[in-house]
Every structure is written in structure tokens, then in C-alpha cells.
C-alpha atoms as a PDB file:
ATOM      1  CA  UNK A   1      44.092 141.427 -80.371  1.00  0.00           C
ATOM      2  CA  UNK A   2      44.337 141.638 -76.617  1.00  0.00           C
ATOM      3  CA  UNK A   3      42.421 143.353 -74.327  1.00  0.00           C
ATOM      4  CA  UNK A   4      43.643 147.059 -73.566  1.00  0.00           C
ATOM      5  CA  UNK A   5      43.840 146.090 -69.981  1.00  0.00           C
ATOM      6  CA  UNK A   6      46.172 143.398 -70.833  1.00  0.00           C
ATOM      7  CA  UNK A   7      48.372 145.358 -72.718  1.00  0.00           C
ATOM      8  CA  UNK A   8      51.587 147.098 -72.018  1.00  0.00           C
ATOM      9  CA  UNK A   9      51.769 150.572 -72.885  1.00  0.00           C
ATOM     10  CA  UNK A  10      53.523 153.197 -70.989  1.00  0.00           C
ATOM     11  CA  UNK A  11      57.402 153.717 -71.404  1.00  0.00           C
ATOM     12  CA  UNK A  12      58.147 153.663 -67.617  1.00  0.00           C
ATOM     13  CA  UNK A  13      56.396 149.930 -67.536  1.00  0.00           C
ATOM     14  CA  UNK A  14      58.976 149.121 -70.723  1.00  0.00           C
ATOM     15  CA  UNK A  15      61.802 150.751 -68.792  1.00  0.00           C
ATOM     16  CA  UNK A  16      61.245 148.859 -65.696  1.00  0.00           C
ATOM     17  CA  UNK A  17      60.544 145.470 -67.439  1.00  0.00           C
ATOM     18  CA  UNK A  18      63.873 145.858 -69.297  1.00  0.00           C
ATOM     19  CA  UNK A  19      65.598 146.639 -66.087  1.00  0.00           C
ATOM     20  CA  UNK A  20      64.561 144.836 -63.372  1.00  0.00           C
ATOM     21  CA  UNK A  21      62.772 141.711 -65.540  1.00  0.00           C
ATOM     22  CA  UNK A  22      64.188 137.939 -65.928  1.00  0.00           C
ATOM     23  CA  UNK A  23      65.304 137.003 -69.326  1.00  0.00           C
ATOM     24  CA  UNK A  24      64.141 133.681 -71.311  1.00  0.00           C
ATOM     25  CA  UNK A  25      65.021 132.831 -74.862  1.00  0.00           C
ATOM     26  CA  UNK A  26      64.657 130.380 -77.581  1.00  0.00           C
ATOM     27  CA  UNK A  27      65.172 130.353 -80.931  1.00  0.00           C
ATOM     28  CA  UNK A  28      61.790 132.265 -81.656  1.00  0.00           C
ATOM     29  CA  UNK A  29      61.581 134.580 -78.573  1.00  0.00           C
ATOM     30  CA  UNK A  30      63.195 135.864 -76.125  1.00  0.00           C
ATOM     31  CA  UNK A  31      60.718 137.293 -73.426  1.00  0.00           C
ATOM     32  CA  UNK A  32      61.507 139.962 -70.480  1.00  0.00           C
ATOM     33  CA  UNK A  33      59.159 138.659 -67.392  1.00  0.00           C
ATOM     34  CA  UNK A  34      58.692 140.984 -64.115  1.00  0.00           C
ATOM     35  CA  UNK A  35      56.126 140.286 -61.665  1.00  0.00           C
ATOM     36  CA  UNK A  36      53.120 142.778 -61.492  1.00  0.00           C
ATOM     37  CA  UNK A  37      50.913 143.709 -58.507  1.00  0.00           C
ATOM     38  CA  UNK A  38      47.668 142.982 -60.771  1.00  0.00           C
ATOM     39  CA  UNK A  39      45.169 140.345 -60.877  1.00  0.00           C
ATOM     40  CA  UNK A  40      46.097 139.877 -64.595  1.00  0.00           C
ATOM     41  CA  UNK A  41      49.188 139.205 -66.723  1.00  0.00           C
ATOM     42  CA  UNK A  42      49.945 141.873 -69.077  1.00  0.00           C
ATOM     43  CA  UNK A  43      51.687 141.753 -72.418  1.00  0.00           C
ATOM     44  CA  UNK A  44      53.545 143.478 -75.022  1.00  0.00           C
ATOM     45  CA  UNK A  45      54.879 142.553 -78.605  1.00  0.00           C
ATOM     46  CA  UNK A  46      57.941 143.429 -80.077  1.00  0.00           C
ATOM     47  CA  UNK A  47      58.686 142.637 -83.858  1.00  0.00           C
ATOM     48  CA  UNK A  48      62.430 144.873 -84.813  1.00  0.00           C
ATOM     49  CA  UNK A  49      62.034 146.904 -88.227  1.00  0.00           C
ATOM     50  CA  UNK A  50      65.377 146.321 -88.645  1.00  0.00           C
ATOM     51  CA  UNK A  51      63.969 142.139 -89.158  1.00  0.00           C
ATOM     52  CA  UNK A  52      60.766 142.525 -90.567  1.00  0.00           C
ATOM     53  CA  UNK A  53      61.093 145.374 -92.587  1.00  0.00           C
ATOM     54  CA  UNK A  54      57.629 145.572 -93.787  1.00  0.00           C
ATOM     55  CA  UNK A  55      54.451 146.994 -91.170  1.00  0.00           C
ATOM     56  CA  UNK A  56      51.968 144.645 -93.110  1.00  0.00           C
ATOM     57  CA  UNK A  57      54.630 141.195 -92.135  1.00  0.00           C
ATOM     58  CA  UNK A  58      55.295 143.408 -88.730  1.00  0.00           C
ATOM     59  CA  UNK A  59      51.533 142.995 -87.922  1.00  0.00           C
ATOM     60  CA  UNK A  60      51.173 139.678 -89.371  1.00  0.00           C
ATOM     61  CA  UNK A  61      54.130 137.981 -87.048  1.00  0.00           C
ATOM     62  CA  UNK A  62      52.754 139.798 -84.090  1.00  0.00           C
ATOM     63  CA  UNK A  63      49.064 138.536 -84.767  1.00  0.00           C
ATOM     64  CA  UNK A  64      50.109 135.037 -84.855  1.00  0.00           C
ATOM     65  CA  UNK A  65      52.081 135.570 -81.616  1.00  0.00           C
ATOM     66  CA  UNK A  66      49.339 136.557 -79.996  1.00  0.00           C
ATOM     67  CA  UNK A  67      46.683 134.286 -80.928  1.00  0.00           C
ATOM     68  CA  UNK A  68      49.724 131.630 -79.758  1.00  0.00           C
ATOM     69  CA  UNK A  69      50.017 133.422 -76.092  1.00  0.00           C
ATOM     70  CA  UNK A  70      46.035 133.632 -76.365  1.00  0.00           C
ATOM     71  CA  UNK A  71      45.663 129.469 -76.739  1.00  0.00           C
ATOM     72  CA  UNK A  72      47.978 129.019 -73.397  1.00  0.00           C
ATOM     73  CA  UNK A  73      47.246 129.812 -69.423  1.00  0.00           C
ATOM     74  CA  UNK A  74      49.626 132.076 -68.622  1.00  0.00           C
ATOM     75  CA  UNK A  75      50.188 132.849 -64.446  1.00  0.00           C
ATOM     76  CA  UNK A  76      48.392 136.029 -63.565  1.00  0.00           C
ATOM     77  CA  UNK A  77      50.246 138.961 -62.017  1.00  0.00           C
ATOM     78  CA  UNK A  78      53.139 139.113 -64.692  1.00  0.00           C
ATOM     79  CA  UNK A  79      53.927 142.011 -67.134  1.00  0.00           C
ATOM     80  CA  UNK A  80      55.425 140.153 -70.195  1.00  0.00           C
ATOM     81  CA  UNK A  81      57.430 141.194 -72.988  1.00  0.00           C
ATOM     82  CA  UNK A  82      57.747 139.288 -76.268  1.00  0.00           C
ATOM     83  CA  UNK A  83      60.681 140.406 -78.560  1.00  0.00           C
ATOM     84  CA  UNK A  84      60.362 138.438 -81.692  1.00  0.00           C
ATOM     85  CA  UNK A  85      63.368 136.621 -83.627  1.00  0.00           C
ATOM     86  CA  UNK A  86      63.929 136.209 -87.442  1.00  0.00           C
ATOM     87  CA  UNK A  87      63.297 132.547 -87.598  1.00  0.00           C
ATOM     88  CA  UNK A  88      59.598 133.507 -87.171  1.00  0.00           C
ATOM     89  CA  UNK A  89      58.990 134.749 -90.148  1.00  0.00           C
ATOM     90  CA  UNK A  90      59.760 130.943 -92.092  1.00  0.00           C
ATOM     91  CA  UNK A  91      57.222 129.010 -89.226  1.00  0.00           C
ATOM     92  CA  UNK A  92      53.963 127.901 -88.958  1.00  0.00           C
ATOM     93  CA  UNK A  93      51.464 128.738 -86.494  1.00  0.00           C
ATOM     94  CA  UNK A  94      51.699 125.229 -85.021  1.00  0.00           C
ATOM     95  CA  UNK A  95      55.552 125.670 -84.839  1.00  0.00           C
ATOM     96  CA  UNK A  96      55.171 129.348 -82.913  1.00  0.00           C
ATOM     97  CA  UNK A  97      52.558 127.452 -80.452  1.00  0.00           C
ATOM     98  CA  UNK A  98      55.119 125.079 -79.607  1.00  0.00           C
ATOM     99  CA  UNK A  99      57.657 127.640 -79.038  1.00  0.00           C
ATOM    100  CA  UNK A 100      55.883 129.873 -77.366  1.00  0.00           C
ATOM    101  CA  UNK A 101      54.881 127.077 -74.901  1.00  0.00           C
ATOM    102  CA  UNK A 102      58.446 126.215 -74.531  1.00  0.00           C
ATOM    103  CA  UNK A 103      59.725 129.713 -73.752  1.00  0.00           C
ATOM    104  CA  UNK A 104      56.836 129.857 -71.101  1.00  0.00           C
ATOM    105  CA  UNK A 105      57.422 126.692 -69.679  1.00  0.00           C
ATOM    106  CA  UNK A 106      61.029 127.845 -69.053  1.00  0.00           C
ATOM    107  CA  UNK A 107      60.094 130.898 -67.439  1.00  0.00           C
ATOM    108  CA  UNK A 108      57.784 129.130 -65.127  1.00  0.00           C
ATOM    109  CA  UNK A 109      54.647 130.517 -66.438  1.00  0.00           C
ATOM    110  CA  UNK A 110      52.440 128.094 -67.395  1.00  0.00           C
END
């Protein structure tokens, strides 16, 4: 789990990501990135109901995202949204790593 501090939370932050934010996809992810005026990069997960229909595989893809974002340097001062695709749920950990480090790499972030 991430520190609260690097978390995204409040619906205005969500609003404006989704707005004003530069979009980057693969065939895992597709992230919303949108510069922040912090010292930190801060992040939220999104895995669609409508995809993974059950909480307990909901929380499971969403762990192993985040232990993937965890194991790379992301910039500081970005607010970064991770929506999470279907093909997911039939990967490895080694395999969301990979992508994860692609789909940062494209967005200029590592």
C-alpha cells in the first residue's frame, strides 16, 4: 500500500486529472498524468467492476500494480492515474513490471 500522502483522493483532484491530464496507454494501462505543485508524485488505482467483477480480484490486480509502480523511480511532482485493462488479470507480476515500465517510459516519467 502507498503512503496516504501519495495517494489521490479527493474528487476535484480526479476531475482535474481527467480533464486537463495527458493520456498514455498500453495494452495493460492506460494512465492520466498532470503535473502537481508537490515535492512528491501522487497516485491513484483504478480497476472497472464492470472487468473484474469480484472486490477480492479488484484488490488483488491493484496490489500487484502497486508493488510494480513501487519497484520504479517515478519523477516527483506528478499526480498519476492508473486505470487498469482486462489483459491484467491473465499476467504475471514480472509481465505488469514490464508494462508498467513501458507505459512510464512513454509518458516521460522515469
Amino acid at each position: 500500500m502507498l503512503p496516504k500522502k501519495r495517494r489521490i483522493k479527493k474528487k476535484k483532484d480526479f476531475d482535474d486529472i481527467f480533464k486537463k491530464g495527458k493520456t498514455i496507454k498500453n495494452a495493460f494501462f492506460i494512465i492520466k498524468i498532470k503535473s502537481n505543485e508537490l515535492s512528491f508524485s501522487r497516485f491513484a488505482f483504478i480497476a472497472p467492476s464492470k472487468i473484474f467483477k469480484k472486490a477480492t480480484e479488484r484488490n488483488e490486480i491493484k496490489r500487484r500494480v502497486v508493488e510494480a509502480i513501487k519497484s520504479v523511480s517515478v519523477l516527483d511532482g506528478y499526480d498519476v492515474v492508473v486505470l487498469i485493462k482486462e489483459d491484467v488479470k491473465r499476467s504475471s507480476y514480472k509481465e505488469i513490471k514490464n508494462k508498467m515500465e513501458e507505459v512510464l517510459n512513454k509518458a516521460e516519467l522515469l
